[in-house]
Protein backbone atom coordinates (compact mmCIF):
# COMPACT_ATOMS: atom_id res chain seq x y z
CA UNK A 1 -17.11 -14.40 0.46
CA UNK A 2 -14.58 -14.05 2.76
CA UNK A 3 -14.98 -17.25 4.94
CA UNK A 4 -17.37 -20.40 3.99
CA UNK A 5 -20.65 -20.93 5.73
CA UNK A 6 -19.74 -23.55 7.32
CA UNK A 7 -16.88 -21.75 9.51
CA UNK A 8 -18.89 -18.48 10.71
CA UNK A 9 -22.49 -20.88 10.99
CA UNK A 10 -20.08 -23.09 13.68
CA UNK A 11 -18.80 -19.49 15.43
CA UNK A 12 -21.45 -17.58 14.78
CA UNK A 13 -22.78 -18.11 18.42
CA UNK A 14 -19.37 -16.76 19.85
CA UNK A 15 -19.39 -13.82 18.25
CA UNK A 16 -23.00 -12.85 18.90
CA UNK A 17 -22.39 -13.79 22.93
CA UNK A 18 -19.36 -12.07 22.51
CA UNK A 19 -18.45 -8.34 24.84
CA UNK A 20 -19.86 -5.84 21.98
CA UNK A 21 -17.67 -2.97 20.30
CA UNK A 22 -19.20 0.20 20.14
CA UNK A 23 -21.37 1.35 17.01
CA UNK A 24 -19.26 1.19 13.96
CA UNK A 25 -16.27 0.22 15.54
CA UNK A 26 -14.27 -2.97 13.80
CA UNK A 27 -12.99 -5.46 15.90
CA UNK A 28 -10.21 -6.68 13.97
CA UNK A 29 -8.40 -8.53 16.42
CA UNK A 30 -11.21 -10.56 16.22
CA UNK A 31 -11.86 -11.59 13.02
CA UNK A 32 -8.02 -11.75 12.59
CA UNK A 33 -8.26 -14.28 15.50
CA UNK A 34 -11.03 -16.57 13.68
CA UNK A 35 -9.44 -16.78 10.14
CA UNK A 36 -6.10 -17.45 11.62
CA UNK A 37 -8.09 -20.30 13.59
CA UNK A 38 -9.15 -21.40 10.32
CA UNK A 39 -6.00 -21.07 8.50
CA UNK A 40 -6.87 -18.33 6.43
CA UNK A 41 -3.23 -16.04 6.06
CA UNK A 42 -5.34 -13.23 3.96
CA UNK A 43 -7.48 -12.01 6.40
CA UNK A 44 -5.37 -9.37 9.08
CA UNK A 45 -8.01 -6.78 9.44
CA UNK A 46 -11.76 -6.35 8.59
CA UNK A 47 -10.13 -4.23 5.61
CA UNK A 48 -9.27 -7.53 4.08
CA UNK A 49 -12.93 -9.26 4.02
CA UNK A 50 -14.38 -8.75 0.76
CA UNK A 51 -17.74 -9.40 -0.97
CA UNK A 52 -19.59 -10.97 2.23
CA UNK A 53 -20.79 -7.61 4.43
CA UNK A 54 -23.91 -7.69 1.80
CA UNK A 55 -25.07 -11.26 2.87
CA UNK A 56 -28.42 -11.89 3.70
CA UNK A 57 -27.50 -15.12 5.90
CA UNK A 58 -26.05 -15.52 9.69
CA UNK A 59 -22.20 -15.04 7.68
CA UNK A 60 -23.39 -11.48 6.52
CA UNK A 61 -24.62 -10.67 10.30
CA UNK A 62 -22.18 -11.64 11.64
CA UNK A 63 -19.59 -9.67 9.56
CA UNK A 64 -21.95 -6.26 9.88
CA UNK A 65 -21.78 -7.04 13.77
CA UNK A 66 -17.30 -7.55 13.88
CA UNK A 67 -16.41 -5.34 10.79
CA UNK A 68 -19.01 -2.84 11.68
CA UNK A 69 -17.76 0.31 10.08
CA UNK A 70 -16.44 -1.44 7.05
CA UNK A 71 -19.46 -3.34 6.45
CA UNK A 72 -20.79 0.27 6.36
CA UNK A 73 -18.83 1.55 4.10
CA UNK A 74 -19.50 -1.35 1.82
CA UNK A 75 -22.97 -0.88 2.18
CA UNK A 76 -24.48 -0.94 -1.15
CA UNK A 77 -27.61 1.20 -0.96
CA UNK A 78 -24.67 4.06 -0.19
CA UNK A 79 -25.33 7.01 -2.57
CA UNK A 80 -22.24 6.83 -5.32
CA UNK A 81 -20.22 10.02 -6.13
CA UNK A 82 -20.93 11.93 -8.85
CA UNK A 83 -17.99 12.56 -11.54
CA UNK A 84 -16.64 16.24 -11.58
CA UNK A 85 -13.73 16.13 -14.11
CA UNK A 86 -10.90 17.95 -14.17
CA UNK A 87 -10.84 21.40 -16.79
CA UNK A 88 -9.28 20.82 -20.45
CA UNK A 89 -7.34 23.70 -20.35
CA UNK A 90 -4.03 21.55 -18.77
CA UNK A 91 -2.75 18.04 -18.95
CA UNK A 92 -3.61 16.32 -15.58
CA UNK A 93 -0.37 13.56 -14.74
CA UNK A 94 -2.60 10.61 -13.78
CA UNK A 95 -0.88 8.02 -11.47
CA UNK A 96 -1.78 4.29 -11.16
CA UNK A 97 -2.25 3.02 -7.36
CA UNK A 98 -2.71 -0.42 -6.49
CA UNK A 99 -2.06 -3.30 -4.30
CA UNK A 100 -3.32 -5.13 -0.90
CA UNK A 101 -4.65 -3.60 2.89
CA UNK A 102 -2.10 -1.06 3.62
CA UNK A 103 -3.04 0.56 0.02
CA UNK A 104 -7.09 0.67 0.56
CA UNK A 105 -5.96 2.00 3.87
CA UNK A 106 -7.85 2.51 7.80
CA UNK A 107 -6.96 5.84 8.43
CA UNK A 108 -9.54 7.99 9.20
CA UNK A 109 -11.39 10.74 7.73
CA UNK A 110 -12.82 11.75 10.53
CA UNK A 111 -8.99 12.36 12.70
CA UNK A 112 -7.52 13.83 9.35
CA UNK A 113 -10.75 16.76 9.86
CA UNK A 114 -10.44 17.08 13.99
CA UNK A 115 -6.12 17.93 13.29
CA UNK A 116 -6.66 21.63 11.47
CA UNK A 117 -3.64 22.60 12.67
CA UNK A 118 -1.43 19.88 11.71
CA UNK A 119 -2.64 19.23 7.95
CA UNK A 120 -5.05 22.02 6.85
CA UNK A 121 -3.44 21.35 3.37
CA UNK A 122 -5.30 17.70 3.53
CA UNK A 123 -8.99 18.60 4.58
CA UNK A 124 -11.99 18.97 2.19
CA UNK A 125 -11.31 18.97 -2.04
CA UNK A 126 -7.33 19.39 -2.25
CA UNK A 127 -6.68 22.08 -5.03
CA UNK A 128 -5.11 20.69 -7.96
CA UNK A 129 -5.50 16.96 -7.25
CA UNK A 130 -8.58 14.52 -8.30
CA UNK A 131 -9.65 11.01 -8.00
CA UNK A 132 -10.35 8.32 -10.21
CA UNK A 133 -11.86 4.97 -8.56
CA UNK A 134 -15.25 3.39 -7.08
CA UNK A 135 -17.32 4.41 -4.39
CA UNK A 136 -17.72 1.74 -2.00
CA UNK A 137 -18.76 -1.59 -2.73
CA UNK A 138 -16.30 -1.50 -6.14
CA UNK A 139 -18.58 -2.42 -8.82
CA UNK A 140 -18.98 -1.27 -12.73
CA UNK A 141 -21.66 1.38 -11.58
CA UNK A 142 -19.88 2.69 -9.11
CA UNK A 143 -16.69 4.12 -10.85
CA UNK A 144 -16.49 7.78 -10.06
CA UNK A 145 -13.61 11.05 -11.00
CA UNK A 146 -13.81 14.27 -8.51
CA UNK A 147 -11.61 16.03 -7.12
CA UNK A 148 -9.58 14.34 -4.31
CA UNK A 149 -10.95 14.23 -0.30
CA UNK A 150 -10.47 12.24 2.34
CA UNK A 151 -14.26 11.51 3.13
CA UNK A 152 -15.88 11.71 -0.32
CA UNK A 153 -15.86 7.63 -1.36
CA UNK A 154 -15.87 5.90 2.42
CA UNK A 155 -15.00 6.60 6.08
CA UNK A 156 -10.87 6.06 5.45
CA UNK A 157 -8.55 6.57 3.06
CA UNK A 158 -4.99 5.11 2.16
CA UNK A 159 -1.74 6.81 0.58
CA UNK A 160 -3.54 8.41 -2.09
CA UNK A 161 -4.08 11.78 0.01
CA UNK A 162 -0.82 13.28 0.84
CA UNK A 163 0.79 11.38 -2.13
CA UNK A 164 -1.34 13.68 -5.34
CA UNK A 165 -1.27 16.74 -2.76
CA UNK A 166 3.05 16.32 -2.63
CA UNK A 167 3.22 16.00 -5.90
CA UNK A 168 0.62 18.80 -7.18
CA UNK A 169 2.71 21.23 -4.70
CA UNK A 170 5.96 20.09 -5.92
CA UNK A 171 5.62 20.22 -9.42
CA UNK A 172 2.61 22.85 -9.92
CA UNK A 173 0.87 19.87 -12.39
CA UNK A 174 -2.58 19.28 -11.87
CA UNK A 175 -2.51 15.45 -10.46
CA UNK A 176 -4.97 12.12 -10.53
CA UNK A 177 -4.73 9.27 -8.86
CA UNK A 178 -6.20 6.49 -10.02
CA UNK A 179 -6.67 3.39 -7.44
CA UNK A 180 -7.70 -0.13 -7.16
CA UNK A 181 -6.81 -1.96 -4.16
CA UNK A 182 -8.13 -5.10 -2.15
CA UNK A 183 -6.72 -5.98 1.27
CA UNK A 184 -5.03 -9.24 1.54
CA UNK A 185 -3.73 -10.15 -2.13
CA UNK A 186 -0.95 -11.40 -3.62
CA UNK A 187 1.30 -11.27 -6.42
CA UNK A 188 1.77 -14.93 -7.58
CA UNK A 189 -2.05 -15.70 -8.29
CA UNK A 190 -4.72 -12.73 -7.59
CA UNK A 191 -3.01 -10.56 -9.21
CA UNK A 192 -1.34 -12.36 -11.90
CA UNK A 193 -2.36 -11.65 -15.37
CA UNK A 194 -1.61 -15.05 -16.39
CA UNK A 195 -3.75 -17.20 -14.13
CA UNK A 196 -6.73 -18.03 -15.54
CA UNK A 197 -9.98 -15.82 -13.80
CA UNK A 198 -7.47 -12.45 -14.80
CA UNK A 199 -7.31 -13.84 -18.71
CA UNK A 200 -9.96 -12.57 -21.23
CA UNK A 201 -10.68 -13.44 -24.76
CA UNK A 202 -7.66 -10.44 -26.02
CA UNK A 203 -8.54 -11.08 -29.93
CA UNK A 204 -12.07 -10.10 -29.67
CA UNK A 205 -11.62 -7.30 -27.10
CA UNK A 206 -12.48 -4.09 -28.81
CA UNK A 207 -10.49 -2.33 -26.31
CA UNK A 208 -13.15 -0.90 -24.78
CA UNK A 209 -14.61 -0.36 -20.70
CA UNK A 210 -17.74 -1.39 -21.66
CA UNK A 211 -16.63 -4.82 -23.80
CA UNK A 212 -14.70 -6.05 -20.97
CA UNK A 213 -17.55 -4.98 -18.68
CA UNK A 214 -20.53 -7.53 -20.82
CA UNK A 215 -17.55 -9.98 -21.71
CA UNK A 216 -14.40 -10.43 -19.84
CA UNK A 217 -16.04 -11.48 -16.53
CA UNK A 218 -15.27 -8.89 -14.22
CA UNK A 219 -16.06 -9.47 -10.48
CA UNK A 220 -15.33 -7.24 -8.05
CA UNK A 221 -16.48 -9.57 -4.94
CA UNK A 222 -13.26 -11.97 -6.24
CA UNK A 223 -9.77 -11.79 -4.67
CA UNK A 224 -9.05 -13.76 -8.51
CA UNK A 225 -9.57 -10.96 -10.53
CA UNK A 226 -7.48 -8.09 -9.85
CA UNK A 227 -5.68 -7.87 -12.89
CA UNK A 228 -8.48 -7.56 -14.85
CA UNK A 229 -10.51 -5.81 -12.66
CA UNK A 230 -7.74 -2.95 -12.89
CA UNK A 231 -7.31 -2.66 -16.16
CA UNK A 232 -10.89 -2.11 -16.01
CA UNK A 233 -10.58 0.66 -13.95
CA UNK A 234 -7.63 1.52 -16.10
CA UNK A 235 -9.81 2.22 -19.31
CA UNK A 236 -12.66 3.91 -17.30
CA UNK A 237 -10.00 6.38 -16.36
CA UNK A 238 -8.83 6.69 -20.21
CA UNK A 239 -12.32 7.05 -21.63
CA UNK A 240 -13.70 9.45 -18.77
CA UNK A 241 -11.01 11.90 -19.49
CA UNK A 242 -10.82 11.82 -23.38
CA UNK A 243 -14.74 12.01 -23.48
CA UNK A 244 -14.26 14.99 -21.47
CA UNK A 245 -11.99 16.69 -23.21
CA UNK A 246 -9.08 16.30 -20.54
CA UNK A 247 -5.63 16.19 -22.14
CA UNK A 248 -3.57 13.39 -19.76
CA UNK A 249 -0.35 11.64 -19.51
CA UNK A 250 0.11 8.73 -17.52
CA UNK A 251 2.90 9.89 -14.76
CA UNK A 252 3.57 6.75 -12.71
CA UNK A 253 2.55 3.71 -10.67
CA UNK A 254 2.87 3.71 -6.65
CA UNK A 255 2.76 -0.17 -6.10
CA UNK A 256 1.72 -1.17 -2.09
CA UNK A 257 2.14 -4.55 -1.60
CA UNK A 258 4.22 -7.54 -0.32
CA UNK A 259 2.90 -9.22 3.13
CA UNK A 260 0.39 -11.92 1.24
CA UNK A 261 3.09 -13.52 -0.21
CA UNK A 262 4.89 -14.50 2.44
CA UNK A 263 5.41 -18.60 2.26
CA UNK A 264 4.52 -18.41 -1.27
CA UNK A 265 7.89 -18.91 -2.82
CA UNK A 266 11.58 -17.15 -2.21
CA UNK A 267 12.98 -13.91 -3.06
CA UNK A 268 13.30 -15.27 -7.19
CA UNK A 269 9.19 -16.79 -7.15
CA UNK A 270 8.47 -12.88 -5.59
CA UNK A 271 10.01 -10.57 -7.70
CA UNK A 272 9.50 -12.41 -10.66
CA UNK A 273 5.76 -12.44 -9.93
CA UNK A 274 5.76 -8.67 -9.13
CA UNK A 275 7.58 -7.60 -12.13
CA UNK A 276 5.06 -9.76 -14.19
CA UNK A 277 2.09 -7.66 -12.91
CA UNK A 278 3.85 -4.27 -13.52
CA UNK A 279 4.47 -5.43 -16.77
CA UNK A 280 0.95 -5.91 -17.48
CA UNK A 281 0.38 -2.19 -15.88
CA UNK A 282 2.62 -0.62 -18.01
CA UNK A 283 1.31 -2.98 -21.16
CA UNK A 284 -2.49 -1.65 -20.50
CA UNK A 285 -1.88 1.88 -19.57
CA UNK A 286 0.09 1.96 -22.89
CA UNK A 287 3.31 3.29 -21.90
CA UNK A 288 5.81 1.61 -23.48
CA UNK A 289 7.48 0.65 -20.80
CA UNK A 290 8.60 4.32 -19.93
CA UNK A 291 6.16 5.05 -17.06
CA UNK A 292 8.33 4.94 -13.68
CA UNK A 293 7.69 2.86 -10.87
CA UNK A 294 7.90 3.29 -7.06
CA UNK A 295 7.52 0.09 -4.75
CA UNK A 296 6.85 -0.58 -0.85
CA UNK A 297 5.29 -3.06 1.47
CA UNK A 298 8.28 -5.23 2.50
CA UNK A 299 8.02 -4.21 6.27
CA UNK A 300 10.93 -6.13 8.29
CA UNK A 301 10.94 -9.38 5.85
CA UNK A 302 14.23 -9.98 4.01
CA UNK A 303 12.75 -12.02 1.05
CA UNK A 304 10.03 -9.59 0.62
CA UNK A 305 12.97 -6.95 0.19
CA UNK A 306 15.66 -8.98 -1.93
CA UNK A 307 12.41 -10.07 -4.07
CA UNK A 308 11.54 -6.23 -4.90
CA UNK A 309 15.05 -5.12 -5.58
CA UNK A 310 14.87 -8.30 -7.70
CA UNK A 311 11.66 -7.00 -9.43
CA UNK A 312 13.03 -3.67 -10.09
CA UNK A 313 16.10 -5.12 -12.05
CA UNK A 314 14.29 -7.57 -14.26
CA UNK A 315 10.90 -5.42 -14.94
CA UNK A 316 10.77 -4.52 -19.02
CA UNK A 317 11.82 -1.08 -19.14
CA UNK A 318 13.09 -0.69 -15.72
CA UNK A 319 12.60 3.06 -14.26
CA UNK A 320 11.47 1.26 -10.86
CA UNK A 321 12.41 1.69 -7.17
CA UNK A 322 11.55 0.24 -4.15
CA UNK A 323 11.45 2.70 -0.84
CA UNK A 324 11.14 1.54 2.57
CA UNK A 325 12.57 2.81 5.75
CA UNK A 326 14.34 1.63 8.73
CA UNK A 327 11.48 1.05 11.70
CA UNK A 328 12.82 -2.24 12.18
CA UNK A 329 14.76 -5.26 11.26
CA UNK A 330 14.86 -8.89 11.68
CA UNK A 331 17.81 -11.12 11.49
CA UNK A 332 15.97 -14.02 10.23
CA UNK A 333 17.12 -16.11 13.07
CA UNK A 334 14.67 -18.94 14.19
CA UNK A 335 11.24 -17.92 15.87
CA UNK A 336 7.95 -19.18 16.19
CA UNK A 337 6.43 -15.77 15.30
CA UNK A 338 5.94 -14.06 12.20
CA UNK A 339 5.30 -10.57 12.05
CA UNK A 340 2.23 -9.32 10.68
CA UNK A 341 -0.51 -6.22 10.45
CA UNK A 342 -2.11 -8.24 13.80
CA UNK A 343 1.11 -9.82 15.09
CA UNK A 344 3.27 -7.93 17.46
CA UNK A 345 6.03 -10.43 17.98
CA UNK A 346 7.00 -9.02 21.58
CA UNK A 347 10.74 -9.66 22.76
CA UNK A 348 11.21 -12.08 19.36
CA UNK A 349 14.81 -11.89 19.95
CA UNK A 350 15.45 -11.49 15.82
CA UNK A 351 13.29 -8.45 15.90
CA UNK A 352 15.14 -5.35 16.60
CA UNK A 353 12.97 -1.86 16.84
CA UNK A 354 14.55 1.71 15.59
CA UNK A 355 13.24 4.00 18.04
CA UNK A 356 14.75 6.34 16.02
CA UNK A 357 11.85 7.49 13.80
CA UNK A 358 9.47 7.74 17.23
CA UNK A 359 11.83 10.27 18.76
CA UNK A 360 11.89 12.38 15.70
CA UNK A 361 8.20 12.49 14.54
CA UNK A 362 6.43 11.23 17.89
CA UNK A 363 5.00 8.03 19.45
CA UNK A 364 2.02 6.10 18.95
CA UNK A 365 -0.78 7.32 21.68
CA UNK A 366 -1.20 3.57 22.90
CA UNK A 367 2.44 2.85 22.71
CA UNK A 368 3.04 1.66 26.78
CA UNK A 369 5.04 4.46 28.69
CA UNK A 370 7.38 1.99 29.54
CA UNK A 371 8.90 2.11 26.54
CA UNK A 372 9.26 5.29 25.37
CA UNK A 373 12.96 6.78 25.60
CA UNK A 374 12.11 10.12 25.97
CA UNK A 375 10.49 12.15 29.62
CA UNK A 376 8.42 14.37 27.41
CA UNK A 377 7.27 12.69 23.93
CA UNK A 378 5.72 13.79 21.00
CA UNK A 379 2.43 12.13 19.93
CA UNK A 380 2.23 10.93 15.97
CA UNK A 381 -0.88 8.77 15.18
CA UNK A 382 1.10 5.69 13.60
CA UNK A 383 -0.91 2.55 14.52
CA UNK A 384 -4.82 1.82 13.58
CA UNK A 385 -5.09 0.31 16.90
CA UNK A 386 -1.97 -0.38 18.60
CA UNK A 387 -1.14 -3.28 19.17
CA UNK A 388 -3.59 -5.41 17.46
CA UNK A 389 -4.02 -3.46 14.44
CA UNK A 390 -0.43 -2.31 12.81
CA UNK A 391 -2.22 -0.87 9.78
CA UNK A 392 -1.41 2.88 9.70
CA UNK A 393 -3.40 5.97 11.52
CA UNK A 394 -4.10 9.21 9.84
CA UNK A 395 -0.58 10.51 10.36
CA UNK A 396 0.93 7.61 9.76
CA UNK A 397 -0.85 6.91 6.43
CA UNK A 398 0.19 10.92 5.57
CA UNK A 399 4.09 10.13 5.93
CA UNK A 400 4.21 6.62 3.65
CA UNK A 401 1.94 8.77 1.09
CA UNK A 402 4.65 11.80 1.38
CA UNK A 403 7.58 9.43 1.21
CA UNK A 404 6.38 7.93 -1.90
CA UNK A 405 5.65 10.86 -3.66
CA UNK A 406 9.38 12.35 -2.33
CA UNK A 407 10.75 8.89 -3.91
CA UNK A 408 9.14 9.79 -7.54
CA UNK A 409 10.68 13.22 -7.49
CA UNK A 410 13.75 12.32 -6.28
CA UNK A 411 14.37 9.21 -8.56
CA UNK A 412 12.56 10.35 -11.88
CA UNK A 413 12.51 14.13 -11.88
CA UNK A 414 14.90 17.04 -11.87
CA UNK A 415 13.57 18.81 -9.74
CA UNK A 416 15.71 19.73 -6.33
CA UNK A 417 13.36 18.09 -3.63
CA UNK A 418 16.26 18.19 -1.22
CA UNK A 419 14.61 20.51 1.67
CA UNK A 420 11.45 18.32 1.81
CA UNK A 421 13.70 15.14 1.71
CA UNK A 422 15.91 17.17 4.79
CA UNK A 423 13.03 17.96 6.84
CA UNK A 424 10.53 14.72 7.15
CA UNK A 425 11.44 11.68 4.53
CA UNK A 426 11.43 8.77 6.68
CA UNK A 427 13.12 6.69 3.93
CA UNK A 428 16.06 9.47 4.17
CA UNK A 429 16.92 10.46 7.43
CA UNK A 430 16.15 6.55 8.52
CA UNK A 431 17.42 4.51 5.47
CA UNK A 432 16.97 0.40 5.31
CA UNK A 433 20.33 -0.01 4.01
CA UNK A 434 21.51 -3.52 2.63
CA UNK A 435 23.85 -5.36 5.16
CA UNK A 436 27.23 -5.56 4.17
CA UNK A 437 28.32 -9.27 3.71
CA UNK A 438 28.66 -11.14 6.92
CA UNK A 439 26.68 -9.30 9.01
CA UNK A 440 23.05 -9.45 10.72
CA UNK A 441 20.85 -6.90 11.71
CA UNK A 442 21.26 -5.86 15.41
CA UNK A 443 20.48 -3.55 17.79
CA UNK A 444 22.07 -0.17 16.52
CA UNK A 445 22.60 -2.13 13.10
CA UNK A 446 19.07 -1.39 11.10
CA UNK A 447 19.81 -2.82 7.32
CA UNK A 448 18.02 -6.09 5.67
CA UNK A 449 19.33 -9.09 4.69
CA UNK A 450 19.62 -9.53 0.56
CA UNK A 451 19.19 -13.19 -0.42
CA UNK A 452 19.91 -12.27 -4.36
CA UNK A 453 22.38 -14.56 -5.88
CA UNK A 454 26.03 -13.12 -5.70
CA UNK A 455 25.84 -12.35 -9.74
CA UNK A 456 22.03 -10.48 -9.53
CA UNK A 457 22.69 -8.03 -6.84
CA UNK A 458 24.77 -5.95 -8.26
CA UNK A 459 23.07 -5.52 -11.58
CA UNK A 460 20.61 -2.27 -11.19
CA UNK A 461 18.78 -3.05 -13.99
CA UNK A 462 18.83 -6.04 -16.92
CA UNK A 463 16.36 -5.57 -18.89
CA UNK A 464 15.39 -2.23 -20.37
CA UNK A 465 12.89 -2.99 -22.96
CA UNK A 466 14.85 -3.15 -25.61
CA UNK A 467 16.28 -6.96 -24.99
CA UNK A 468 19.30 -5.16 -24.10
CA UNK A 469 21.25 -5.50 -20.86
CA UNK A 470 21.78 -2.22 -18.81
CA UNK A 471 23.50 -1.37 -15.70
CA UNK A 472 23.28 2.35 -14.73
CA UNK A 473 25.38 3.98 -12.46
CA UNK A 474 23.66 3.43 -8.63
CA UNK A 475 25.76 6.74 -7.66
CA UNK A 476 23.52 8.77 -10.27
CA UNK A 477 20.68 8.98 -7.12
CA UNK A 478 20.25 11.96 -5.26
CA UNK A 479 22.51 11.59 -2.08
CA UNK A 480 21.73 13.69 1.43
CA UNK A 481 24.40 14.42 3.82
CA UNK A 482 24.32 11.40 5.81
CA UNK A 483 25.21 13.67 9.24
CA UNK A 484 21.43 14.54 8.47
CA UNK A 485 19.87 11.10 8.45
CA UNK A 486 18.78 10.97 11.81
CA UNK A 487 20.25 12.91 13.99
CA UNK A 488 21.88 10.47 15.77
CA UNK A 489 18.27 8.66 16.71
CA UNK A 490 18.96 5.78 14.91
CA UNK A 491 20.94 3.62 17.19
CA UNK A 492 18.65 3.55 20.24
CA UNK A 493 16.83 0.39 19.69
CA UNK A 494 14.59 -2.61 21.81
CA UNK A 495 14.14 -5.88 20.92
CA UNK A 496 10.06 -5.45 21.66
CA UNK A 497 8.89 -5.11 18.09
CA UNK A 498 6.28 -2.87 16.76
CA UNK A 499 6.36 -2.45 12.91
CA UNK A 500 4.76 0.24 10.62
CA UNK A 501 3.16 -2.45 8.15
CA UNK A 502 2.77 -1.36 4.21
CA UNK A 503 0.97 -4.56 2.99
C-alpha cells in the first residue's frame, strides 16, 4: 500500500468531489500533490503507487478513480501473456533492466501505433528482440517471455523498446531484455541486498525459481524487496531459456535510477549504495564480474552525478558507464525548490535550460509558445504531461532507450557506431561535461558540478575484481568531432527550467 488508511479515509471526500479526469486518464498532479502533503518523497506519478489499486476499501477507490489507467493496467483479473520463446538455433544476448519510474515508463502504446511514419521499426512484435518480465500486477504467476511489443504486457512501456530494437539492428544478435522495475525506489534500502526483507536463507537455497518462490519471501506489492524480487526474475529468465533449449549469454545491465535518493546521503553514501546493488546483479546473473554496465537517472542533480561516476570506479569488475546529456544544469546555489518528475522549478535562478536539444529534435506540444526560440518548430513528444508530469512521452522514452543502447556499443563493443552517434545521440551532440575547477554552470555553460574528493576523481576505475587497482586510459573512448556536437544549439539557454527526468 502506497499511502495508510488513515491519510486517503481523511481525503477521500476531496478527491471524490473533486473536477473528474476523463476515463482512464491519471491525474498525477494530483496524487503527487497529496503524498507530498503527507510527506511522502516516493510518490511523483501514479506510476509510483504500488500494491493498493486492488483494494477492496475507500483507499483502493479512490486510487482506481486518480490513477485510473494504471490501476487498469494493474488490474489483476487481466489475462497474462503467454511465453513464446525464442528458437535454439542462435544465442539470444539477454540484458538486465532495472530501476525506479522513469524505467517502468508512461509512454504510450497507443501514440507509439498512431506515428507509422516516424517509428514503423517500433510497432507490433520487433524482429529479433523478445521480452522477459511480468504481465501486470508483477507476481510469481505472472512471469512471461515473447517477443518484444509495446502493448503486449500493459498500456505503456519504458526504455526497453528502442533499446533491444538498436541493439538487434546494430549487431545482427537476436536480443532479450529482461526487466524489473518499480517507480519510486532507491538504492540505499529497497534495493539493497543487505537490508534485511532483500536477505534469504543463501545456505539452504537450492538455487532454484521455485525455492525462492515457497521460501525466500518474495512480495511483489513491497517497495522492500527489490533485490530479491529481481533475482527472482533473474532465475525465471535462466530456467525458461535452458528448459527451452535457448543457448544465452548474459550481454549487459541498463541501470535507470537516481531521483529517490535524493536527501538520503552525499555523493560517497550514493555511489557506494549503487555499486553494492550492481554487485549483487552481476553476483546472481553469474558473470563474474565481466558483464558491462550502462547507468542514467541523474537529471540536473550534482550529487546524483559525482555519486554514479563514483559507482562506476569502485564497482567489482568495473566495465560501467554512466550517460546522461546536457538538457539542463543547476549550479547548486540556494533555492527553495527541488526539481523533480512533478516539479518544474520556474525561473529558479540555479536552473539553467539547454534549448539546444529542442531546436534539434523538436519541442514538447504543451511547451508555452512563449518560449520557444524558433518561428517555425518541430514537435517531439518529450513530456508525459507537460508541466506536471516530466516523465517521458513516446518519443521521448524512444531517444533515452536509443542513447543507452548507442552507450553499450560505443563503450563495450568494436563495432563503428559513429553515424548513429552523428545523427541523433543526445548524450553526443549535447554532452554533460564535468565543470572545470572553479566554475558553475551558467547560461551557455551546460556541465555538472563533481563533488568527488580531489584524489577519487581522477581514478577511472579502482577496483577490477581482482583486488587490484586499475586506471585505464579515459582517452581510449570513442571521441566525435566536437564541431558536430550540436551545431552550435547548445548555448541558447533560459533560466525557466523544464528537465527530461530519468528516475
Amino acid at each position: 500500500m502506497i499511502l495508510s488508511h488513515l491519510i486517503f479515509s481523511a481525503l477521500a471526500c476531496v478527491f471524490l468531489t473533486a473536477s473528474r479526469v476523463s476515463a482512464c486518464v491519471d491525474d498525477d498532479e494530483r496524487i503527487a500533490q497529496l503524498a507530498a502533503q503527507q510527506g511522502r518523497d516516493d510518490i511523483s506519478a501514479c506510476v509510483d503507487v504500488l500494491g493498493g489499486c486492488s483494494l477492496p476499501n475507500q483507499l483502493g477507490q479512490v486510487l482506481r478513480q486518480v490513477c485510473c489507467q494504471t490501476c487498469a493496467d494493474n488490474d489483476a483479473g487481466n489475462s497474462g501473456v503467454e511465453t513464446s520463446l525464442p528458437g535454439t538455433e542462435e544465442t539470444i544476448q539477454v540484458y538486465l533492466l532495472g530501476g525506479q519510474s522513469e524505467c517502468v515508463g508512461q509512454a504510450e502504446a497507443t501514440d507509439l501505433d498512431a506515428d507509422s511514419q516516424g517509428y514503423p521499426e517500433l510497432q507490433g512484435d520487433i524482429p529479433g528482440v523478445w521480452f522477459a518480465g511480468y504481465a501486470s500486477p508483477a507476481s510469481t504467476s505472472r512471469f512471461f517471455i515473447a517477443p518484444m511489443n509495446a502493448g503486449t504486457d500493459r498500456s505503456m512501456f519504458g526504455p526497453e523498446i528502442s533499446f533491444g530494437e538498436r541493439i538487434y539492428d546494430v549487431t545482427g544478435k537476436r536480443t532479450l531484455v529482461m526487466k524489473y522495475c518499480v517507480g519510486g525506489t532507491n538504492v540505499f534500502s529497497q534495493w539493497n541486498p543487505e537490508q534485511q526483507d532483500n536477505m534469504w536463507d543463501t545456505s539452504a537455497d537450492d538455487g532454484t525459481a521455485q525455492w525462492m518462490a515457497e521460501n525466500a519471501g518474495l512480495n511483489f506489492n513491497s517497495k522492500n524487496h527489490l533485490f530479491k524480487n529481481m533475482v527472482y526474475t533473474i532465475r525465471r529468465t535462466k530456467e525458461a531459456l535452458t528448459s527451452g533449449g535457448v543457448p544465452y549469454e548474459w550481454a549487459g545491465i541498463v541501470w535507470v535510477q537516481g531521483q529517490s535518493d535524493l536527501g538520503a546521503g552525499d555523493w560517497k553514501f550514493f555511489g557506494e549504495n549503487t555499486a553494492r546493488v550492481w554487485n549483487g546483479f552481476r553476483q546472481h546473473i553469474g558473470s563474474n564480474d565481466d558483464v558491462p554496465i550502462i547507468d542514467t537517472g541523474s537529471t540536473t542533480h550534482n550529487q546524483l552525478k559525482s555519486g554514479k561516476e563514483y559507482a562506476t570506479q569502485i564497482v567489482k569488475g568495473c566495465k560501467a558507464k554512466n550517460v546522461e546529456f546536457a538538457l539542463a544544469s543547476n549550479e547548486d546555489t540556494s533555492s527553495d525548490c527541488i526539481p523533480g518528475p512533478g516539479t518544474l522549478c520556474p525561473d529558479a535562478p540555479n536552473l539553467h535550460l539547454n534549448l539546444g536539444p529542442f531546436l534539434y529534435y523538436g519541442y514538447d506540444p504543451a511547451f508555452p509558445d512563449a518560449q520557444k526560440n524558433c518561428q517555425v518548430c518541430d514537435e517531439f513528444h518529450w513530456y508525459r504531461r507537460y508541466p506536471t508530469n516530466l516523465h517521458s512521452a513516446y518519443e521521448g522514452m524512444i531517444l533515452k532507450g536509443r542513447m543507452l543502447a548507442n552507450a553499450f556499443l560505443r563503450e563495450f563493443s568494436n563495432i563503428d557506431t559513429t553515424t548513429i552517434i552523428i545523427e541523433e545521440d543526445p548524450a553526443i551532440r549535447f554532452p554533460w561535461n564535468r565543470c572545470p575547477d572553479g566554475t558553475l554552470p551558467s547560461a551557455g555553460n551546460f556541465c555538472w558540478i563533481d563533488y568527488r574528493d580531489g584524489s577519487v576523481m581522477n581514478e577511472p576505475c579502482t577496483n577490477d575484481g581482482s583486488g587490484n587497482t586499475s586506471s585505464p586510459d579515459e582517452s581510449s573512448s570513442t571521441v566525435v568531432d566536437s564541431t558536430m556536437m550540436g551545431q552550435g544549439l547548445g548555448m541558447i539557454s533560459v533560466t525557466v527550467i523544464v528537465l527530461f527526468f530519468v528516475i
